[in-house]
PDB file of N, CA and C in Angstrom:
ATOM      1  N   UNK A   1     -12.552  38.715  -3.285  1.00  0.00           N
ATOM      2  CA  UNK A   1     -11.869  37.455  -3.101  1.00  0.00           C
ATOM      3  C   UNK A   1     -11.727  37.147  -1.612  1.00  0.00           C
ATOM      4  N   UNK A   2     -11.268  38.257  -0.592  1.00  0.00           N
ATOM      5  CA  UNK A   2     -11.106  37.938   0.640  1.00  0.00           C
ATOM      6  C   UNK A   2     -12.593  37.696   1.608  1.00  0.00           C
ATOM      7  N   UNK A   3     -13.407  37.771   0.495  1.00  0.00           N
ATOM      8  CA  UNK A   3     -14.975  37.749   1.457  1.00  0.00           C
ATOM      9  C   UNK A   3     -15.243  36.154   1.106  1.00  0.00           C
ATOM     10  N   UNK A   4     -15.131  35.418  -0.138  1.00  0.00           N
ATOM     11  CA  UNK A   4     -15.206  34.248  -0.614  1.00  0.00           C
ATOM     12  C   UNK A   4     -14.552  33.078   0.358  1.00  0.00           C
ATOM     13  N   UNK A   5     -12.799  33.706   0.233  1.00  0.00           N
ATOM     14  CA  UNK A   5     -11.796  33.129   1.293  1.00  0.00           C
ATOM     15  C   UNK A   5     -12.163  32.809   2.541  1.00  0.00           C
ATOM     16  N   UNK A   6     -12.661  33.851   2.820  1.00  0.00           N
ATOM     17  CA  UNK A   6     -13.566  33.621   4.381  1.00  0.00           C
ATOM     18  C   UNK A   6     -14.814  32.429   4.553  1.00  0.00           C
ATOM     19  N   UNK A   7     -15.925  32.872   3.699  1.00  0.00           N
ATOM     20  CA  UNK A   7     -16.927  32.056   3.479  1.00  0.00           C
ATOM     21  C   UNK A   7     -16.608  30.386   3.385  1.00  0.00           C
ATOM     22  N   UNK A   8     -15.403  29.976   2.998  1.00  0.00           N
ATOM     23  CA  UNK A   8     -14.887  28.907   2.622  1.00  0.00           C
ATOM     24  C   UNK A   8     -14.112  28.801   4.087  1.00  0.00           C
ATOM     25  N   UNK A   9     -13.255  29.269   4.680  1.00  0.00           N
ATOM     26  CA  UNK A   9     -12.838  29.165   5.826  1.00  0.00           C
ATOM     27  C   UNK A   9     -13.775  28.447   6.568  1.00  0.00           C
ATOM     28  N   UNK A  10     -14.898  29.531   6.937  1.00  0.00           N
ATOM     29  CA  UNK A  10     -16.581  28.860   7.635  1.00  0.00           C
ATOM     30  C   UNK A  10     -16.278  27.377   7.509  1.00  0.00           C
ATOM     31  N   UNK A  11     -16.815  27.409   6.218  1.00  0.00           N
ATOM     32  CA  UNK A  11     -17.254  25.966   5.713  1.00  0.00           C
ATOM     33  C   UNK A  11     -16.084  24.797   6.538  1.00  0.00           C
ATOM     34  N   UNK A  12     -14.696  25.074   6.260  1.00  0.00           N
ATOM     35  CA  UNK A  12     -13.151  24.201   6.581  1.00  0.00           C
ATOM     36  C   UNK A  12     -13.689  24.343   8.332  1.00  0.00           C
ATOM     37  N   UNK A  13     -14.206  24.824   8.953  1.00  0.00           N
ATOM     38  CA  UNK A  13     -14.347  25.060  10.338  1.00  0.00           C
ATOM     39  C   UNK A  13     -15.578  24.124  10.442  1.00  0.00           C
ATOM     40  N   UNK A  14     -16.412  24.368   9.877  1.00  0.00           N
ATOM     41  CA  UNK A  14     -17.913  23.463  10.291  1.00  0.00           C
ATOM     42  C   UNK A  14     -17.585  22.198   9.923  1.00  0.00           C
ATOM     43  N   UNK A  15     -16.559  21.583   8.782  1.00  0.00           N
ATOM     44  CA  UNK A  15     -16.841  21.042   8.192  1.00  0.00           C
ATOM     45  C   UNK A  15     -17.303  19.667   9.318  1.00  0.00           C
ATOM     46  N   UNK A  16     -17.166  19.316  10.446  1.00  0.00           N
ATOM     47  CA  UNK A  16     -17.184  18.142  11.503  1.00  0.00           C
ATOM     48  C   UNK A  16     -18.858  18.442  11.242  1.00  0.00           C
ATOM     49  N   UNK A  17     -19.444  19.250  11.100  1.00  0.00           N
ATOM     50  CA  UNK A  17     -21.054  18.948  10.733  1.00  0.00           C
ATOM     51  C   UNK A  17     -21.843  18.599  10.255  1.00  0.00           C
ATOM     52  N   UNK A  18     -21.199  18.416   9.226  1.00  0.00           N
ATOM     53  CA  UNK A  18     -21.577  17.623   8.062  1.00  0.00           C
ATOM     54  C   UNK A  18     -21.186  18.094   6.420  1.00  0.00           C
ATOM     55  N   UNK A  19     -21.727  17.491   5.701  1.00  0.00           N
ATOM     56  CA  UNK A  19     -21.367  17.826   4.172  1.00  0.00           C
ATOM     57  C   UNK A  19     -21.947  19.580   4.009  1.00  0.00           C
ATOM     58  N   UNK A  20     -20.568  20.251   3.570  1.00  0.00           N
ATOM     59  CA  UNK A  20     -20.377  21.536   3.634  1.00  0.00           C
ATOM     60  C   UNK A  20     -21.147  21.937   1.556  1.00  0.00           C
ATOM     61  N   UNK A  21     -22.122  21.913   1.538  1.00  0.00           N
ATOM     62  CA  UNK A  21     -22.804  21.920  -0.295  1.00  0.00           C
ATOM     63  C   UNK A  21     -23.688  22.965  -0.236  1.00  0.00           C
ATOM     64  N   UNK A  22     -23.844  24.265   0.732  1.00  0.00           N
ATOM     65  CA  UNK A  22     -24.956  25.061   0.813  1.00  0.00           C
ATOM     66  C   UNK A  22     -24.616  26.121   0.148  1.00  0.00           C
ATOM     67  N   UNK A  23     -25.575  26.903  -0.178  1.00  0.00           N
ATOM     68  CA  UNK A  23     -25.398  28.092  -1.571  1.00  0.00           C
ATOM     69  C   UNK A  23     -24.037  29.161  -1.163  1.00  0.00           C
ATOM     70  N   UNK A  24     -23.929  29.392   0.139  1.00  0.00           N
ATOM     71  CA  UNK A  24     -22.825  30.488   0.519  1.00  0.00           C
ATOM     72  C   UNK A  24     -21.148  29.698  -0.219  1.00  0.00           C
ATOM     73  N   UNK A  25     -21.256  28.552   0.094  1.00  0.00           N
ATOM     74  CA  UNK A  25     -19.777  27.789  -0.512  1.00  0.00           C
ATOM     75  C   UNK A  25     -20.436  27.890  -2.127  1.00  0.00           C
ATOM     76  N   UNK A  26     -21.166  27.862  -2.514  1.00  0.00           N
ATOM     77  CA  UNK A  26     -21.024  27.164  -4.457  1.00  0.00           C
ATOM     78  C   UNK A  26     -21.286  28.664  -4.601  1.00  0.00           C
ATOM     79  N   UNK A  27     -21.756  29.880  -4.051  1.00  0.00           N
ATOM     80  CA  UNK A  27     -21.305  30.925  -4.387  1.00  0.00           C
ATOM     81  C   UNK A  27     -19.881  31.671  -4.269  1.00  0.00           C
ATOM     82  N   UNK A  28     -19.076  31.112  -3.372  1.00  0.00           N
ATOM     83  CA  UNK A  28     -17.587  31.535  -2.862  1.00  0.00           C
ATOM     84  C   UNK A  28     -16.959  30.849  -4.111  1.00  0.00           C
ATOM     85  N   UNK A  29     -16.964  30.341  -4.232  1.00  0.00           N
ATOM     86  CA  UNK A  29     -16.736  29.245  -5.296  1.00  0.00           C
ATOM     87  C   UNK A  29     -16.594  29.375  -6.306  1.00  0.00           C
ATOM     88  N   UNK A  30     -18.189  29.961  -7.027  1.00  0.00           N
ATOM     89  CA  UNK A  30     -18.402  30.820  -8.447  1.00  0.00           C
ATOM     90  C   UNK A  30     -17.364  31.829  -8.513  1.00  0.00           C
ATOM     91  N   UNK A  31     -17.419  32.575  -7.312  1.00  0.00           N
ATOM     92  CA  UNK A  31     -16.718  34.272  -7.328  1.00  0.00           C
ATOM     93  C   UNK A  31     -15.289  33.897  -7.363  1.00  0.00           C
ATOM     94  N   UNK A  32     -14.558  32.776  -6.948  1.00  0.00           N
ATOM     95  CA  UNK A  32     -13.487  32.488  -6.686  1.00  0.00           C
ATOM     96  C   UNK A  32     -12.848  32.165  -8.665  1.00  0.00           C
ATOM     97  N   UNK A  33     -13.361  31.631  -9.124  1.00  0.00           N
ATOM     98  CA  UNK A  33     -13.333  31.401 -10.505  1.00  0.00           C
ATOM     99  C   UNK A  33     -13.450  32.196 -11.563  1.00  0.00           C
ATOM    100  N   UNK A  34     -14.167  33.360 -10.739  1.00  0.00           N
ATOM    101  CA  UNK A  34     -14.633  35.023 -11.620  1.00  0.00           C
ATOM    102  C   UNK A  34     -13.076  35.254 -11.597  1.00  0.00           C
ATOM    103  N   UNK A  35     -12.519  35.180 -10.360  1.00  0.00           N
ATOM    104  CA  UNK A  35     -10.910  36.125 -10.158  1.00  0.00           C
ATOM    105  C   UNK A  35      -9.740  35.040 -10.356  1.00  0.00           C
ATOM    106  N   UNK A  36      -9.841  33.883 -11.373  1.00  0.00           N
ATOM    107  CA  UNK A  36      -9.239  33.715 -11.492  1.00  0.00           C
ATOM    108  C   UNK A  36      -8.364  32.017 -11.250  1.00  0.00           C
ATOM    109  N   UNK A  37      -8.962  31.880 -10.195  1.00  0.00           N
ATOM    110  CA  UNK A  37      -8.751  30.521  -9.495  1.00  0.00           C
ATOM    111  C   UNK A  37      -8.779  29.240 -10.490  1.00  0.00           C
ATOM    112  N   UNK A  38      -7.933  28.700 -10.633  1.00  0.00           N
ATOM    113  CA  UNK A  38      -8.074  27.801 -11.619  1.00  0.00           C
ATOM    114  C   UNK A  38      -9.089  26.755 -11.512  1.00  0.00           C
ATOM    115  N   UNK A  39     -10.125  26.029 -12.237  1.00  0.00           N
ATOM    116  CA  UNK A  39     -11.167  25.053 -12.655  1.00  0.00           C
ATOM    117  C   UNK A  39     -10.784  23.891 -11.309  1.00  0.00           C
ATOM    118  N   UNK A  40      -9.526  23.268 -11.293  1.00  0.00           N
ATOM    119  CA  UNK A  40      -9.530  22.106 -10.951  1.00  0.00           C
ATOM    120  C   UNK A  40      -9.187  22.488  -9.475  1.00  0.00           C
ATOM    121  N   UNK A  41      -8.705  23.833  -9.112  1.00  0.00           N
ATOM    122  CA  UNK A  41      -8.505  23.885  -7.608  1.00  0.00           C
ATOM    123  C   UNK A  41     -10.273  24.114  -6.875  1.00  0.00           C
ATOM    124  N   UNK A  42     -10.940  25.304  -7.359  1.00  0.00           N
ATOM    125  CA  UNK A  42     -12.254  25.001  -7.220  1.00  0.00           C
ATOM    126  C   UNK A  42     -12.756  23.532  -7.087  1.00  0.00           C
ATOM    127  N   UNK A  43     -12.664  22.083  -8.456  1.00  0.00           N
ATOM    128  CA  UNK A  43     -13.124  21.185  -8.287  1.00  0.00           C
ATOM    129  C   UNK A  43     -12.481  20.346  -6.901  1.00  0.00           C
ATOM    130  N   UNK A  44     -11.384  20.581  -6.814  1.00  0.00           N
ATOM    131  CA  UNK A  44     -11.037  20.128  -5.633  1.00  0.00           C
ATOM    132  C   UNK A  44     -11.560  20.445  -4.072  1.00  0.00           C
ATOM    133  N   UNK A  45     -11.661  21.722  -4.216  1.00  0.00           N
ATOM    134  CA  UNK A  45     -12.650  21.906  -3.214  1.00  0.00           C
ATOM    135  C   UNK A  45     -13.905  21.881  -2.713  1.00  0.00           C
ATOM    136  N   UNK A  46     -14.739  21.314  -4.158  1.00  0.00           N
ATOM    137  CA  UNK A  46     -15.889  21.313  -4.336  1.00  0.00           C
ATOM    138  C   UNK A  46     -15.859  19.520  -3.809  1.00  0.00           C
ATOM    139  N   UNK A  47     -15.371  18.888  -4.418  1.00  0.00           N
ATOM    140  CA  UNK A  47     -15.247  17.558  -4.047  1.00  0.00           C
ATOM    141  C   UNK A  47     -15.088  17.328  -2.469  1.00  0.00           C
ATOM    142  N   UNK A  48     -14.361  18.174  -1.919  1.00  0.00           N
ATOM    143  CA  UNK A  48     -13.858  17.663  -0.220  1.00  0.00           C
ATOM    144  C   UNK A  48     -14.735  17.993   0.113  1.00  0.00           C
ATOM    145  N   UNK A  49     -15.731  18.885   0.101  1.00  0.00           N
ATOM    146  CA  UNK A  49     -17.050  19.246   0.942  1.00  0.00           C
ATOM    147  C   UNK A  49     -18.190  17.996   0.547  1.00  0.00           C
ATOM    148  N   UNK A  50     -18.126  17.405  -0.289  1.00  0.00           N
ATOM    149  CA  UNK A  50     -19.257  16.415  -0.546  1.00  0.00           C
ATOM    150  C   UNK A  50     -18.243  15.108   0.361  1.00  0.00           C
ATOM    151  N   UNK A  51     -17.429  15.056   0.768  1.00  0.00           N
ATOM    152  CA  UNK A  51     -16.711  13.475   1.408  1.00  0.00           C
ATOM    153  C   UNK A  51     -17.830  13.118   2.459  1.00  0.00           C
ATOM    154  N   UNK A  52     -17.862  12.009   2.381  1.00  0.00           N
ATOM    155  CA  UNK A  52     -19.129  11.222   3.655  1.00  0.00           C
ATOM    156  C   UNK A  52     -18.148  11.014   4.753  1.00  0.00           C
ATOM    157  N   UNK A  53     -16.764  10.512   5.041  1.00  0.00           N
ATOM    158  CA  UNK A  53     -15.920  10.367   6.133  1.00  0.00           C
ATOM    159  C   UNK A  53     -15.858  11.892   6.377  1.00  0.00           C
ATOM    160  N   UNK A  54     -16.005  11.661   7.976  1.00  0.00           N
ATOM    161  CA  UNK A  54     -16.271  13.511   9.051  1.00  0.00           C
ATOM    162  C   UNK A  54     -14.351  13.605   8.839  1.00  0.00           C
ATOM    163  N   UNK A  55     -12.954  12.969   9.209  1.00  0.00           N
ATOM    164  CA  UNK A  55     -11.856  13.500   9.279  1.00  0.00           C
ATOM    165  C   UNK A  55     -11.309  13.570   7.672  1.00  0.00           C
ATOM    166  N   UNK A  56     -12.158  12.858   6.649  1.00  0.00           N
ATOM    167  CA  UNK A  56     -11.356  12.972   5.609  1.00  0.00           C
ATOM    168  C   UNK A  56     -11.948  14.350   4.607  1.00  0.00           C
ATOM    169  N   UNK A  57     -13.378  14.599   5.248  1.00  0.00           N
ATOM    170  CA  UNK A  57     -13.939  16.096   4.567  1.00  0.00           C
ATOM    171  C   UNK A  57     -12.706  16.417   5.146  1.00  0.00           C
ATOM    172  N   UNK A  58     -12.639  17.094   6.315  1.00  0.00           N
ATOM    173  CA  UNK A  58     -12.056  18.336   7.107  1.00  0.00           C
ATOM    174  C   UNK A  58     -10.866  18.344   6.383  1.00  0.00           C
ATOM    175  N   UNK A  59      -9.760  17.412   6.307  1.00  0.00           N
ATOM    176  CA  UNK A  59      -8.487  16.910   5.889  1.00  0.00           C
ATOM    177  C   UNK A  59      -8.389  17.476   4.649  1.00  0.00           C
ATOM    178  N   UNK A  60      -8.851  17.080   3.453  1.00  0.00           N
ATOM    179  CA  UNK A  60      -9.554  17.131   2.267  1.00  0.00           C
ATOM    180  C   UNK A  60      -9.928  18.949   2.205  1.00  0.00           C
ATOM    181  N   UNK A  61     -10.393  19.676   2.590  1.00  0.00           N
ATOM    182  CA  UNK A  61     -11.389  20.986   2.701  1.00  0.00           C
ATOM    183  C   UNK A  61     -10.075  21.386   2.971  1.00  0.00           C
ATOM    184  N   UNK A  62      -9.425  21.071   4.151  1.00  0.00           N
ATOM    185  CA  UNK A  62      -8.225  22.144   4.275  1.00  0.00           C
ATOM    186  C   UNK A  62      -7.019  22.244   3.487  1.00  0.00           C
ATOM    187  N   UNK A  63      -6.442  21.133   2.743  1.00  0.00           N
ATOM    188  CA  UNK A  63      -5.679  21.135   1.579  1.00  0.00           C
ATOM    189  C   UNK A  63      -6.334  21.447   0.768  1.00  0.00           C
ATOM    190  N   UNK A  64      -7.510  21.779   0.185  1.00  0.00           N
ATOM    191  CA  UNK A  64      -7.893  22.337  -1.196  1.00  0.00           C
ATOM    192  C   UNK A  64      -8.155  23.641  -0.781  1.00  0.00           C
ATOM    193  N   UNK A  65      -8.218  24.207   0.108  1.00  0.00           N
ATOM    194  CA  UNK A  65      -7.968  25.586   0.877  1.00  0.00           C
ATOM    195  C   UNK A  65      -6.834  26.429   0.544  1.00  0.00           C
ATOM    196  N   UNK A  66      -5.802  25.292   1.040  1.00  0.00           N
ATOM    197  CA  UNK A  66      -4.334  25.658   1.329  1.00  0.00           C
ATOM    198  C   UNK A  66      -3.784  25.808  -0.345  1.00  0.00           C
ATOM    199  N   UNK A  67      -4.738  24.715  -1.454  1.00  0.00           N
ATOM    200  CA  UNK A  67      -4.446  25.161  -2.823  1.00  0.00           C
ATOM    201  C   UNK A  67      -4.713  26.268  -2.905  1.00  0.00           C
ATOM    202  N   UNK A  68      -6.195  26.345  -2.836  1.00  0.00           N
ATOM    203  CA  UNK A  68      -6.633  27.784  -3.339  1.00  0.00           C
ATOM    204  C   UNK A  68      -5.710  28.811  -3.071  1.00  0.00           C
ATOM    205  N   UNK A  69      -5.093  29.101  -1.885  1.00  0.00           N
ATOM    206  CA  UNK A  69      -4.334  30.071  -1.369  1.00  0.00           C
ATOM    207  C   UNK A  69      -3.447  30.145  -2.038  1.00  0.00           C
ATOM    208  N   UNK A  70      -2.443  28.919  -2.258  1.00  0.00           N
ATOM    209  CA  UNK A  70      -1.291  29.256  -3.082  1.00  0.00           C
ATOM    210  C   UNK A  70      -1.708  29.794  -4.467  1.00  0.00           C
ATOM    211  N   UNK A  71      -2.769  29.378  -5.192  1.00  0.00           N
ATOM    212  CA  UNK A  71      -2.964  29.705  -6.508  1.00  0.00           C
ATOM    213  C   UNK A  71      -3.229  31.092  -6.176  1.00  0.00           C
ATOM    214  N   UNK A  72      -3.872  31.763  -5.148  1.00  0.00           N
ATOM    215  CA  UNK A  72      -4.019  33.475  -4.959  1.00  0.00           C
ATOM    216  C   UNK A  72      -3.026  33.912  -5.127  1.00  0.00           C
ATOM    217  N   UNK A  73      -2.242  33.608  -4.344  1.00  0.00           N
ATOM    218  CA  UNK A  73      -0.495  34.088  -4.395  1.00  0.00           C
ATOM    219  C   UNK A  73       0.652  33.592  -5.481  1.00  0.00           C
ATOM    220  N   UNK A  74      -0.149  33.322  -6.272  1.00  0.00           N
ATOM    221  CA  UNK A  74       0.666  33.091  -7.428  1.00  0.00           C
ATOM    222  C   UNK A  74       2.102  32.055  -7.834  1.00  0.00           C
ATOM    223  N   UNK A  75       1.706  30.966  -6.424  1.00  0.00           N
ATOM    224  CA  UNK A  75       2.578  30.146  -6.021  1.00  0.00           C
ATOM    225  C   UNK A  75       2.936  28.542  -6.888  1.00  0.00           C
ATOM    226  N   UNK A  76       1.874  28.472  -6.950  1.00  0.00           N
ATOM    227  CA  UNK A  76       2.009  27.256  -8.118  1.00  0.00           C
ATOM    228  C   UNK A  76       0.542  27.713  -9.597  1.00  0.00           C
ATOM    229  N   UNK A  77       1.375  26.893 -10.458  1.00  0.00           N
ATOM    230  CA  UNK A  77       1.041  27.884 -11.321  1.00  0.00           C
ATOM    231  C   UNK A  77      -0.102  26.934 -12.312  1.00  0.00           C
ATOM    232  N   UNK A  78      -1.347  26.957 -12.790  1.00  0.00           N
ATOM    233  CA  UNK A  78      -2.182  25.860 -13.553  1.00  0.00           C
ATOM    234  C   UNK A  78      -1.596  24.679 -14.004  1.00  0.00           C
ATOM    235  N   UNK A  79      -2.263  23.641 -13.859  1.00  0.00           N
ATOM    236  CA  UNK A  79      -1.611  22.568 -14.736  1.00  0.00           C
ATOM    237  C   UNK A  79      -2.094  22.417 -15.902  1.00  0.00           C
ATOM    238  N   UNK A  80      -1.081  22.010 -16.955  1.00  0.00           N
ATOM    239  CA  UNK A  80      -1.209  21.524 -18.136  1.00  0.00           C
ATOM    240  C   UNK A  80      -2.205  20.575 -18.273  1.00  0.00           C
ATOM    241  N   UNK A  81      -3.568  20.568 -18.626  1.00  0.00           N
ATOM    242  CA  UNK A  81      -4.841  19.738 -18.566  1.00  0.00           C
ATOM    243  C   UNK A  81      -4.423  19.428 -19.901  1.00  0.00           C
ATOM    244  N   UNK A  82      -5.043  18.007 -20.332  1.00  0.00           N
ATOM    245  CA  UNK A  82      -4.693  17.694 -21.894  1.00  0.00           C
ATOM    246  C   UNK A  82      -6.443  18.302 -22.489  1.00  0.00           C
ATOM    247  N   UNK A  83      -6.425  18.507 -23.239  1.00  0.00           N
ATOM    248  CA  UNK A  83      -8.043  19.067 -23.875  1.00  0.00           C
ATOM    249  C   UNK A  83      -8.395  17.858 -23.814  1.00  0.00           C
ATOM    250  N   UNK A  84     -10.180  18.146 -23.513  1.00  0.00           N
ATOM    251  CA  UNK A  84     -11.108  17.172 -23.642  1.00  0.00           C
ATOM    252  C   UNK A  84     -11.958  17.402 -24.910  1.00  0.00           C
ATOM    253  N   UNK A  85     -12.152  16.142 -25.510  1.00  0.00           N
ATOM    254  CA  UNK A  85     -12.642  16.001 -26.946  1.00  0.00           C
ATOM    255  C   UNK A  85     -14.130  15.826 -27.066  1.00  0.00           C
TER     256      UNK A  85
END
Protein backbone atom coordinates (compact mmCIF):
# COMPACT_ATOMS: atom_id res chain seq x y z
CA UNK A 1 0.00 0.00 0.00
CA UNK A 2 2.80 2.46 0.96
CA UNK A 3 4.58 1.80 -2.52
CA UNK A 4 1.07 2.62 -4.43
CA UNK A 5 0.70 5.81 -1.94
CA UNK A 6 3.86 6.96 -3.21
CA UNK A 7 3.39 6.21 -6.92
CA UNK A 8 0.24 8.40 -6.65
CA UNK A 9 2.08 11.10 -4.68
CA UNK A 10 4.48 11.22 -8.08
CA UNK A 11 1.59 11.59 -10.09
CA UNK A 12 -0.16 14.75 -7.32
CA UNK A 13 3.52 16.30 -7.90
CA UNK A 14 3.74 16.08 -11.79
CA UNK A 15 0.41 16.63 -12.04
CA UNK A 16 1.28 20.63 -13.68
CA UNK A 17 2.46 18.25 -16.71
CA UNK A 18 -0.11 17.14 -17.84
CA UNK A 19 -2.94 14.47 -17.62
CA UNK A 20 -1.50 12.02 -14.98
CA UNK A 21 -3.38 8.29 -16.99
CA UNK A 22 -0.01 6.23 -17.36
CA UNK A 23 0.14 2.49 -16.33
CA UNK A 24 2.24 3.22 -12.90
CA UNK A 25 -1.11 5.34 -11.53
CA UNK A 26 -3.98 2.67 -12.98
CA UNK A 27 -1.64 0.16 -11.43
CA UNK A 28 -1.39 2.06 -7.85
CA UNK A 29 -4.81 2.22 -8.24
CA UNK A 30 -5.67 -1.50 -8.99
CA UNK A 31 -3.38 -2.43 -5.85
CA UNK A 32 -5.02 0.29 -3.85
CA UNK A 33 -8.54 -1.52 -4.30
CA UNK A 34 -6.81 -5.09 -3.72
CA UNK A 35 -6.32 -3.54 0.10
CA UNK A 36 -9.27 -2.28 0.39
CA UNK A 37 -9.82 1.32 -0.68
CA UNK A 38 -13.21 1.91 -1.42
CA UNK A 39 -14.56 1.94 -5.47
CA UNK A 40 -15.56 5.58 -5.41
CA UNK A 41 -12.39 7.02 -3.61
CA UNK A 42 -10.20 5.26 -6.36
CA UNK A 43 -12.94 6.74 -8.97
CA UNK A 44 -12.28 9.93 -7.60
CA UNK A 45 -8.92 9.84 -8.13
CA UNK A 46 -9.02 8.36 -11.27
CA UNK A 47 -11.22 11.23 -12.50
CA UNK A 48 -8.78 14.21 -11.17
CA UNK A 49 -5.94 12.86 -13.20
CA UNK A 50 -7.96 12.95 -16.51
CA UNK A 51 -9.08 17.07 -15.66
CA UNK A 52 -7.93 19.22 -18.82
CA UNK A 53 -7.66 22.55 -16.37
CA UNK A 54 -3.55 22.33 -15.13
CA UNK A 55 -4.85 24.02 -11.26
CA UNK A 56 -8.04 22.07 -11.13
CA UNK A 57 -6.13 18.43 -11.92
CA UNK A 58 -3.56 19.32 -9.15
CA UNK A 59 -6.48 20.67 -6.72
CA UNK A 60 -8.68 17.72 -7.61
CA UNK A 61 -5.50 14.85 -7.37
CA UNK A 62 -4.70 16.25 -4.01
CA UNK A 63 -8.13 15.97 -2.30
CA UNK A 64 -8.75 12.55 -3.71
CA UNK A 65 -5.29 11.79 -2.19
CA UNK A 66 -6.12 13.31 1.04
CA UNK A 67 -9.45 10.80 0.64
CA UNK A 68 -7.57 7.98 -0.03
CA UNK A 69 -5.54 8.60 3.11
CA UNK A 70 -8.29 9.03 5.36
CA UNK A 71 -10.01 5.86 4.06
CA UNK A 72 -6.31 4.07 4.96
CA UNK A 73 -6.70 5.26 8.35
CA UNK A 74 -9.91 4.28 8.85
CA UNK A 75 -11.23 7.81 9.14
CA UNK A 76 -14.28 8.10 7.23
CA UNK A 77 -15.96 5.20 6.63
CA UNK A 78 -17.73 3.91 2.80
CA UNK A 79 -20.72 5.47 1.70
CA UNK A 80 -23.98 4.01 1.50
CA UNK A 81 -24.14 3.64 -2.55
CA UNK A 82 -27.85 2.79 -3.45
CA UNK A 83 -27.40 -0.60 -5.76
CA UNK A 84 -27.32 -0.26 -9.35
CA UNK A 85 -29.94 -2.24 -11.31
Amino acid sequence: MDDALAVLRAAVARSHEGLQTGADVRLALRALRFVGIPAEAISYFWRSCQAENEIGRSQSMNAALNRVGLHRHGKVAPRDLPERK
